[in-house]
PDB file of N, CA and C in Angstrom:
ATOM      1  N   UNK A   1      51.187  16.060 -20.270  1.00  0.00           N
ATOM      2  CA  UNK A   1      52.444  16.515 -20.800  1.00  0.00           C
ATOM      3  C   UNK A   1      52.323  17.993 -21.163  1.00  0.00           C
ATOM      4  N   UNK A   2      53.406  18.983 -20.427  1.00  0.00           N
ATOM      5  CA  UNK A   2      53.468  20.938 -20.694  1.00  0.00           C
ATOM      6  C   UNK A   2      54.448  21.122 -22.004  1.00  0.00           C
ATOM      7  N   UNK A   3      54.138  20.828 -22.562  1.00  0.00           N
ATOM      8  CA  UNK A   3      55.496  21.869 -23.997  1.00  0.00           C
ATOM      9  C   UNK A   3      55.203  22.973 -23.623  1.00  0.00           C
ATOM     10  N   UNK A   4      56.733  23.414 -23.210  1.00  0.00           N
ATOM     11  CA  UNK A   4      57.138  24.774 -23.296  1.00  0.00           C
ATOM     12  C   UNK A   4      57.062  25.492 -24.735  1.00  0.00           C
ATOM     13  N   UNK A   5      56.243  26.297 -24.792  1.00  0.00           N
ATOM     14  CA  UNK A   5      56.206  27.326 -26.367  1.00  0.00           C
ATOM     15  C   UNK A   5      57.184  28.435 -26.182  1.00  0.00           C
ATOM     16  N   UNK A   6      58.163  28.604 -26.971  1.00  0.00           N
ATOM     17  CA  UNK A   6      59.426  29.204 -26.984  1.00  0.00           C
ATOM     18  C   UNK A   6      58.840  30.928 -27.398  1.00  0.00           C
ATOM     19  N   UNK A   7      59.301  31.875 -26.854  1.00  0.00           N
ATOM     20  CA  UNK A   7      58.684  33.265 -26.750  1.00  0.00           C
ATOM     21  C   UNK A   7      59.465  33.627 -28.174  1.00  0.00           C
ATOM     22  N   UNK A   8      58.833  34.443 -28.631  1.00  0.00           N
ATOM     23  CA  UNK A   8      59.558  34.782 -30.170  1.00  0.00           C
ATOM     24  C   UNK A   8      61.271  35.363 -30.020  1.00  0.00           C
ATOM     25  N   UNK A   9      61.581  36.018 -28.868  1.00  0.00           N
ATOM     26  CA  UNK A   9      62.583  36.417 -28.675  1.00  0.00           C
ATOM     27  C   UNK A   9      63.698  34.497 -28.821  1.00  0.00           C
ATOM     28  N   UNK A  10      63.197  34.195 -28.459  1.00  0.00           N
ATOM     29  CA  UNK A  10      64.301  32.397 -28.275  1.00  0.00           C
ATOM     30  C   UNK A  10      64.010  31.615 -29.704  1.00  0.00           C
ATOM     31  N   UNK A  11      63.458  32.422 -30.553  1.00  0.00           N
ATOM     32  CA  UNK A  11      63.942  31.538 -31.546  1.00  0.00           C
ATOM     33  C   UNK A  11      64.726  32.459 -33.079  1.00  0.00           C
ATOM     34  N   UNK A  12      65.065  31.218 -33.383  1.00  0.00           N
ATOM     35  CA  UNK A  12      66.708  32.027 -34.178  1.00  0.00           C
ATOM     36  C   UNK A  12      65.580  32.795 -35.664  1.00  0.00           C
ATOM     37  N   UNK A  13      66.605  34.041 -35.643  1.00  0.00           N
ATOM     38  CA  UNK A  13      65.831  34.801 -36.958  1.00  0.00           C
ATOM     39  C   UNK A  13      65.453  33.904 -38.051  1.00  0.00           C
ATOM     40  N   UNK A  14      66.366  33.002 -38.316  1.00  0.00           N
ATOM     41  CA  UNK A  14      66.185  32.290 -39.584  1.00  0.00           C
ATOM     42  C   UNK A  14      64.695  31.737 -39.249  1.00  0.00           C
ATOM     43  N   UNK A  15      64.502  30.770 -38.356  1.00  0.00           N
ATOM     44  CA  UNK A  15      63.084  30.111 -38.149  1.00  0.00           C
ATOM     45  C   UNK A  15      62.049  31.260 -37.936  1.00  0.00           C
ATOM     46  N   UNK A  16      62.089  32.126 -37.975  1.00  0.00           N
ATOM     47  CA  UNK A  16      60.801  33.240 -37.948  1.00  0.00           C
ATOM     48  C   UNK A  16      60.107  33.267 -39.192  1.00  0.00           C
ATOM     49  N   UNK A  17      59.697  32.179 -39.459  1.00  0.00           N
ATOM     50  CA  UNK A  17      59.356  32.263 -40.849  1.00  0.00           C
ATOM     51  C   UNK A  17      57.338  32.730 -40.580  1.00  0.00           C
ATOM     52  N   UNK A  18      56.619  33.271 -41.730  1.00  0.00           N
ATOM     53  CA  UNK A  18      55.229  33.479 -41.435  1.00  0.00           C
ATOM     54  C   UNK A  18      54.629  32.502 -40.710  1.00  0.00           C
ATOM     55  N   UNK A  19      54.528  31.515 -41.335  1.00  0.00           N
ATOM     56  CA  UNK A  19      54.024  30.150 -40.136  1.00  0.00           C
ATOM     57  C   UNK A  19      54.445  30.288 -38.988  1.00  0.00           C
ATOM     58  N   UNK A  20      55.632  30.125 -38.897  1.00  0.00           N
ATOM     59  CA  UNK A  20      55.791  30.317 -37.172  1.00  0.00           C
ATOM     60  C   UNK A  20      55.184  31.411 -36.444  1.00  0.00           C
ATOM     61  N   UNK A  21      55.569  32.391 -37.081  1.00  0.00           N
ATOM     62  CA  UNK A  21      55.054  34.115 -36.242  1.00  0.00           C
ATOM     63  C   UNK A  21      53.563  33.575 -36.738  1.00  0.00           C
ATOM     64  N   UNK A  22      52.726  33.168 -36.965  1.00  0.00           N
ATOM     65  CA  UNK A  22      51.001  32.574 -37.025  1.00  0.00           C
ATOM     66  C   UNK A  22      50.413  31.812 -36.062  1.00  0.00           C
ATOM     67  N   UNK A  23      52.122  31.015 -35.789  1.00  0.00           N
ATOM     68  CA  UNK A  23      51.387  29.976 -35.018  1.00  0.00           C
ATOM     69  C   UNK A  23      51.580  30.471 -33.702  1.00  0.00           C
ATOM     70  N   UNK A  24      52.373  31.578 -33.855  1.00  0.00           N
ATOM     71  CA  UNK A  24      52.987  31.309 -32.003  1.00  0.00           C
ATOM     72  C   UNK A  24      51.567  32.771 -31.600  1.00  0.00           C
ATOM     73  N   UNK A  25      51.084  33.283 -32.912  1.00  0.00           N
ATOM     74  CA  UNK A  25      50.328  34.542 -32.218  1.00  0.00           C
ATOM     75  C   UNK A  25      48.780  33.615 -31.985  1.00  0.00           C
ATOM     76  N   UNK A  26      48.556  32.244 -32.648  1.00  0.00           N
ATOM     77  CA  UNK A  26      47.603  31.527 -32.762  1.00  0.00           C
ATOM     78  C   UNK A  26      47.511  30.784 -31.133  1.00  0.00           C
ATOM     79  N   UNK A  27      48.501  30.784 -30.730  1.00  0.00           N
ATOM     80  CA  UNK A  27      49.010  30.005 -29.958  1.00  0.00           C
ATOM     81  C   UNK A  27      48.552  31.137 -28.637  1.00  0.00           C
ATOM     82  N   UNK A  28      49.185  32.257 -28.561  1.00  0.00           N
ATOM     83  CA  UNK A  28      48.796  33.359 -27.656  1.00  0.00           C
ATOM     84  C   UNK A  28      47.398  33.699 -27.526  1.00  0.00           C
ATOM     85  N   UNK A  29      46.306  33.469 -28.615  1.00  0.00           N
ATOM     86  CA  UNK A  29      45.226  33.699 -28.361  1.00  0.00           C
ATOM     87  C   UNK A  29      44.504  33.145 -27.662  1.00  0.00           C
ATOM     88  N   UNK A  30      45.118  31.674 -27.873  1.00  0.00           N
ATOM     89  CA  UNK A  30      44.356  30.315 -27.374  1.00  0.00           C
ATOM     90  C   UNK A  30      44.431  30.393 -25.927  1.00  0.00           C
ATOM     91  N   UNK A  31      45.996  30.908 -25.479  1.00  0.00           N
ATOM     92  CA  UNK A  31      46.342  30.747 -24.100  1.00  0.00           C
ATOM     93  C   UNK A  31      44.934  32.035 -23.529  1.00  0.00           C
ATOM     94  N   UNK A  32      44.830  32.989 -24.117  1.00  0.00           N
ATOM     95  CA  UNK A  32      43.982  34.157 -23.161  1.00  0.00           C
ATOM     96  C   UNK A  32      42.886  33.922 -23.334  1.00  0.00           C
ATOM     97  N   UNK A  33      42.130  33.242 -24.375  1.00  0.00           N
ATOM     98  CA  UNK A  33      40.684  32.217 -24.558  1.00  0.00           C
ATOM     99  C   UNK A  33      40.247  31.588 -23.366  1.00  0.00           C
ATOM    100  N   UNK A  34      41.511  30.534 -22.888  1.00  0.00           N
ATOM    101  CA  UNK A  34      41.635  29.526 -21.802  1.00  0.00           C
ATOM    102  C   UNK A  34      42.037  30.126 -20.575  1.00  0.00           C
ATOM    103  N   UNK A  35      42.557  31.363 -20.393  1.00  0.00           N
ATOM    104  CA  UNK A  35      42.059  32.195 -19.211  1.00  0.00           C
ATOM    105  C   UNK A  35      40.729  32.970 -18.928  1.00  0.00           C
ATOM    106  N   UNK A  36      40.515  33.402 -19.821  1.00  0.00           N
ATOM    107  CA  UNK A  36      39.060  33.711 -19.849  1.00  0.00           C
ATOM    108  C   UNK A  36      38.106  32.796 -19.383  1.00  0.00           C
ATOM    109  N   UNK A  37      38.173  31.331 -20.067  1.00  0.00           N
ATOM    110  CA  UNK A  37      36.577  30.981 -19.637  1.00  0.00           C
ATOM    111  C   UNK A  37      37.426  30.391 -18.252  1.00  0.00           C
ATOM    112  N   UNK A  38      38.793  29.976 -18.150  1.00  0.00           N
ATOM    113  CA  UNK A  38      38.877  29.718 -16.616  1.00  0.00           C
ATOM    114  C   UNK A  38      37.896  30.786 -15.737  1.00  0.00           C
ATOM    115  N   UNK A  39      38.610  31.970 -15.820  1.00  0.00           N
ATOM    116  CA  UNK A  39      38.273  33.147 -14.849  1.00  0.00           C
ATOM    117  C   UNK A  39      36.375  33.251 -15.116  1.00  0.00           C
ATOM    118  N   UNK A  40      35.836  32.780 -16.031  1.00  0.00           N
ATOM    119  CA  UNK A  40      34.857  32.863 -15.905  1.00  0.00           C
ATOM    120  C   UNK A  40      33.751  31.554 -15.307  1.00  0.00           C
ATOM    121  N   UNK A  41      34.334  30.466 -15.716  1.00  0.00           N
ATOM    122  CA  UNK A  41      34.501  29.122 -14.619  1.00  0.00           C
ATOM    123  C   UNK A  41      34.374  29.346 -13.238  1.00  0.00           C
ATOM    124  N   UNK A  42      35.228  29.846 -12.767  1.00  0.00           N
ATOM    125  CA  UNK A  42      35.256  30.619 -11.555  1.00  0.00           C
ATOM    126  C   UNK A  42      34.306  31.993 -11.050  1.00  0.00           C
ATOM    127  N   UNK A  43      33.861  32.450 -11.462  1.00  0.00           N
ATOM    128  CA  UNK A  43      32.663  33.160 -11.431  1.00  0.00           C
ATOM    129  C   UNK A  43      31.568  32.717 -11.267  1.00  0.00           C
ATOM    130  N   UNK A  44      31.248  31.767 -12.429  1.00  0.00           N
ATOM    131  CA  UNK A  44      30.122  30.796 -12.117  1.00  0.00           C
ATOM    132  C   UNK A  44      29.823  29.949 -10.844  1.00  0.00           C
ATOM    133  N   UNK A  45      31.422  29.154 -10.493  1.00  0.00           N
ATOM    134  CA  UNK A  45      31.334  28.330  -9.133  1.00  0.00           C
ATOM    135  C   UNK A  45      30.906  29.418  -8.167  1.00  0.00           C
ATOM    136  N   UNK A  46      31.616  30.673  -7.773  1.00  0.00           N
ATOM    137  CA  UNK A  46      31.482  31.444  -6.994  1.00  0.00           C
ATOM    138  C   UNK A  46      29.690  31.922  -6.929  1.00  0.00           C
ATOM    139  N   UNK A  47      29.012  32.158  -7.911  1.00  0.00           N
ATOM    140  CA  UNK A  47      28.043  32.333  -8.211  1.00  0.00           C
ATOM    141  C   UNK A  47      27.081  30.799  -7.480  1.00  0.00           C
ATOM    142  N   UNK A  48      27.105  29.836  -8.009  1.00  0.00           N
ATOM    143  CA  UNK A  48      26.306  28.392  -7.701  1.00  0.00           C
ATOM    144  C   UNK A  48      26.544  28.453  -5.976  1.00  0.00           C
ATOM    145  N   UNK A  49      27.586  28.796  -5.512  1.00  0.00           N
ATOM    146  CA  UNK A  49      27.703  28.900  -3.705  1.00  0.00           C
ATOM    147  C   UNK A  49      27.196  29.597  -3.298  1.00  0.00           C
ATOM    148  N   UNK A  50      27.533  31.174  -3.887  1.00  0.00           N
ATOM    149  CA  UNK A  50      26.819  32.116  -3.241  1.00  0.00           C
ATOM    150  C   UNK A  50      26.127  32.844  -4.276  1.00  0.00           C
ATOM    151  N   UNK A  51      24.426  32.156  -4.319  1.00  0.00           N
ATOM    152  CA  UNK A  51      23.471  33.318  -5.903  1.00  0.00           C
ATOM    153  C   UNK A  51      22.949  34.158  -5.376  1.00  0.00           C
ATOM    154  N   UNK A  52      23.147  35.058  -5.911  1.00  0.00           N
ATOM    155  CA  UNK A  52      22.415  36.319  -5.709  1.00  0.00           C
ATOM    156  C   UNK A  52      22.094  37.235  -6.769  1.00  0.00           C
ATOM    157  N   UNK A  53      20.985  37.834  -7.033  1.00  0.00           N
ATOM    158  CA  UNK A  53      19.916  38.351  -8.268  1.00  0.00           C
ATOM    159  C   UNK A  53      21.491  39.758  -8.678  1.00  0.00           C
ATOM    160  N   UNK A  54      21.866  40.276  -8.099  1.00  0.00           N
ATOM    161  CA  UNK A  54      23.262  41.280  -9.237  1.00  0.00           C
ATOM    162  C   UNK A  54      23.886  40.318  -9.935  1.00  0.00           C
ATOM    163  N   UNK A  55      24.556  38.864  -9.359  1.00  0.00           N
ATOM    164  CA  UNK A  55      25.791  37.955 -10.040  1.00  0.00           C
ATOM    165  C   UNK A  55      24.533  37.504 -11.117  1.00  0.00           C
ATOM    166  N   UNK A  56      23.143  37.360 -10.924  1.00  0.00           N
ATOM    167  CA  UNK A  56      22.475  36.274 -12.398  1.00  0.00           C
ATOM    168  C   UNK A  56      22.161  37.312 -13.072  1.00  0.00           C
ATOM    169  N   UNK A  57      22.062  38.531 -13.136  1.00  0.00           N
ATOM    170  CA  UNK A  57      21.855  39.332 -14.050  1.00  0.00           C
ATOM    171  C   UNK A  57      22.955  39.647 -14.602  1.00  0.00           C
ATOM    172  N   UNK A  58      23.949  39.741 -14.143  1.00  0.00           N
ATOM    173  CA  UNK A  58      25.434  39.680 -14.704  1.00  0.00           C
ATOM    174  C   UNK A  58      25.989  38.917 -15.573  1.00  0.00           C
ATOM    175  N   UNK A  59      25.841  37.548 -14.990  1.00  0.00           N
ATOM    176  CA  UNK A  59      25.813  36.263 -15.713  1.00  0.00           C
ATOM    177  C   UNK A  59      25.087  36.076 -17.294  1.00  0.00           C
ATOM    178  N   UNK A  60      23.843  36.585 -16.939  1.00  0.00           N
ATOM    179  CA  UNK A  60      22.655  36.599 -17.942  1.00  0.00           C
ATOM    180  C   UNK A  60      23.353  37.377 -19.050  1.00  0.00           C
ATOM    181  N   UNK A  61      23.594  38.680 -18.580  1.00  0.00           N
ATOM    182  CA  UNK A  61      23.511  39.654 -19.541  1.00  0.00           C
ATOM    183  C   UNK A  61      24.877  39.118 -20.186  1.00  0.00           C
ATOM    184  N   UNK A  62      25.524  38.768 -19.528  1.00  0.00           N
ATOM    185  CA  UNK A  62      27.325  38.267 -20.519  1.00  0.00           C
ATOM    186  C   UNK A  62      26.988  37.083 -21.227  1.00  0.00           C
ATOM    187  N   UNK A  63      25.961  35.913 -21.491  1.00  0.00           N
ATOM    188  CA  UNK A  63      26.219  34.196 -21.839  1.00  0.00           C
ATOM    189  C   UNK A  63      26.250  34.647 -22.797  1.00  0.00           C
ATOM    190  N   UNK A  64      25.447  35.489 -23.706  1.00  0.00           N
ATOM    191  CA  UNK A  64      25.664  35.474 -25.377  1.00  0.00           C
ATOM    192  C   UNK A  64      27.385  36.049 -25.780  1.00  0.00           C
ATOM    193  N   UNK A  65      27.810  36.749 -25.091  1.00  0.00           N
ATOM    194  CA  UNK A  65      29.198  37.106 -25.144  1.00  0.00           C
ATOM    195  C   UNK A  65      29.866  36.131 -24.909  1.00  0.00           C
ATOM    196  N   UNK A  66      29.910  35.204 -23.997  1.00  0.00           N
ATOM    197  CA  UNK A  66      31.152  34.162 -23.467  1.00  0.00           C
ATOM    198  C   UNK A  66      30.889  33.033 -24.688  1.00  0.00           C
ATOM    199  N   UNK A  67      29.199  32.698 -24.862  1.00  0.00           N
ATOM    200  CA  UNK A  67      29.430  31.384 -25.423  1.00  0.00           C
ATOM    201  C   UNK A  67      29.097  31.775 -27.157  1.00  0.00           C
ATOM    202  N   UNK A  68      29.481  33.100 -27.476  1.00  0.00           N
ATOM    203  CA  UNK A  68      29.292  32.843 -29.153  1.00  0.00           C
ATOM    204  C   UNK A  68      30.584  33.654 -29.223  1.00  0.00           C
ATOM    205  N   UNK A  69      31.550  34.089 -28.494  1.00  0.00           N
ATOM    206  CA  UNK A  69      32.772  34.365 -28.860  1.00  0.00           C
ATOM    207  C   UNK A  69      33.463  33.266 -30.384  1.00  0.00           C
ATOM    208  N   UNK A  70      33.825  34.007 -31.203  1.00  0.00           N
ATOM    209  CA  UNK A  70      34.713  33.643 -32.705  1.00  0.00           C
ATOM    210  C   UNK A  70      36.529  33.222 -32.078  1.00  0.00           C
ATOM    211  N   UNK A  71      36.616  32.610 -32.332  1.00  0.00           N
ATOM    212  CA  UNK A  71      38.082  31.461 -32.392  1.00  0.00           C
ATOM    213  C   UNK A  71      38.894  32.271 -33.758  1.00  0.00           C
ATOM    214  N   UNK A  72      39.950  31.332 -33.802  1.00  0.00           N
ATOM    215  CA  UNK A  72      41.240  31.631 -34.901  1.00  0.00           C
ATOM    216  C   UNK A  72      40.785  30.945 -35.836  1.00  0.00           C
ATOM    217  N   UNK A  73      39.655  29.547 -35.633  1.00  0.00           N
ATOM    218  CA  UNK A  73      39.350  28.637 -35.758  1.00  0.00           C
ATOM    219  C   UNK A  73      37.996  28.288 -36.784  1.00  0.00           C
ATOM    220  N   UNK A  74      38.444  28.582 -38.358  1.00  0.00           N
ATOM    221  CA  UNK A  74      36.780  28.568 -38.661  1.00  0.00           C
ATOM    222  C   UNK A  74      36.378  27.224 -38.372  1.00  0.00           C
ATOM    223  N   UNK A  75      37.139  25.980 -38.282  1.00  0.00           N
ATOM    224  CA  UNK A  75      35.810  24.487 -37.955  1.00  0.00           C
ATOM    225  C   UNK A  75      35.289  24.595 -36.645  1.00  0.00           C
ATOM    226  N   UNK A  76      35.702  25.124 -35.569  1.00  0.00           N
ATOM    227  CA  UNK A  76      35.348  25.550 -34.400  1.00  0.00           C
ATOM    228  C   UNK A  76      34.588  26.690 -34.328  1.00  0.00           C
ATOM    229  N   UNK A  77      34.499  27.941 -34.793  1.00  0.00           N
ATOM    230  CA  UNK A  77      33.301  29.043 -35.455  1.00  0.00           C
ATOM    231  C   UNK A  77      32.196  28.806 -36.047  1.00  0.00           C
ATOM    232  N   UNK A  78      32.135  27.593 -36.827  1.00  0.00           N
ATOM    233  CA  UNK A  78      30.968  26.744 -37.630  1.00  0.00           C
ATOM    234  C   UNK A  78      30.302  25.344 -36.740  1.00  0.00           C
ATOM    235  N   UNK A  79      30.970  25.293 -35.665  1.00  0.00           N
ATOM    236  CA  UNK A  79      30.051  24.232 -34.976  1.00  0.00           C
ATOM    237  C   UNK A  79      28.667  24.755 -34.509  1.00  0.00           C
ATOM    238  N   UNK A  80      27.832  23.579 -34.445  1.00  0.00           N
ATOM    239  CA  UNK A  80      26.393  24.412 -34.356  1.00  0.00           C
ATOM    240  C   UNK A  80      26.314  23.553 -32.967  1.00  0.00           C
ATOM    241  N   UNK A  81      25.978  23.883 -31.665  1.00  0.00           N
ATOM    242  CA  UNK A  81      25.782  23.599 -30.479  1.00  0.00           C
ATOM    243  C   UNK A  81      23.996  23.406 -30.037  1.00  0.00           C
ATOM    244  N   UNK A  82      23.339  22.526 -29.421  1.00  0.00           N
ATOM    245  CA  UNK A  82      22.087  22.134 -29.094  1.00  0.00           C
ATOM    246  C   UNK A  82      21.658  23.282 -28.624  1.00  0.00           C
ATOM    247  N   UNK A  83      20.616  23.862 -29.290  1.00  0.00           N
ATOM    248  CA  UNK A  83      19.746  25.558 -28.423  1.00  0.00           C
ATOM    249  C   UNK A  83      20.452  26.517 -29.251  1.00  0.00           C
ATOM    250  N   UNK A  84      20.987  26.258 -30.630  1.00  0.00           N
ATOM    251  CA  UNK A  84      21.645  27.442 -30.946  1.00  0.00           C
ATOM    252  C   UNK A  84      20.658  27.459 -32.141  1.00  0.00           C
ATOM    253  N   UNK A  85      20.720  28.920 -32.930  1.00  0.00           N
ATOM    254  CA  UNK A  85      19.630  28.853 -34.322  1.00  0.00           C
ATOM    255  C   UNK A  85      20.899  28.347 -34.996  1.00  0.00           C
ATOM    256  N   UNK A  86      20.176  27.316 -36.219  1.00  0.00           N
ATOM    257  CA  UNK A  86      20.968  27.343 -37.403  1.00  0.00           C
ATOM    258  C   UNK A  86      20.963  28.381 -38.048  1.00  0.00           C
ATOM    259  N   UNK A  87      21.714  28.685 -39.163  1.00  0.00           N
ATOM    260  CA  UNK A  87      21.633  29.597 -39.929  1.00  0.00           C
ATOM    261  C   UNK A  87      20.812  29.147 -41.470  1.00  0.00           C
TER     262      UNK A  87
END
């Protein structure tokens, strides 16, 4: 199921309340999060078909960037993942 998320312009001044303008910019982040690791999803496949030592050094040098990226989200910022240091 797609719910359409209504662009700030389509909704009436009155409902612009802080929550809403939070959620809908909460909402925008999430969407370019979920293009990101798509487009980077896709890098990887492209990579596993065709490896070659520039794409794994590439790869290499970005994983600490892709996979410790910070969320909107502190219970999702505080998950501790297998191979990660605790703090």
């Amino acid at each position: 199921m797609t719910v359409q998320i209504p662009r700030i312009s389509g909704i009436p001044e009155a409902e612009r309340t802080p929550l809403v303008l939070i959620l809908l910019e909460a909402i925008a982040q999430l969407r370019e999060e979920v293009q990101l690791l798509k487009d980077e999803i896709a890098r990887l496949k492209e990579y596993k078909e065709l490896p070659d030592d520039q794409k794994k050094i590439r790869i290499e040098s970005q994983f600490d960037q892709i996979f410790t990226r910070q969320t909107c989200f502190a219970n999702t910022n505080s998950m501790y993942f297998p191979g990660e240091k605790k703090d």
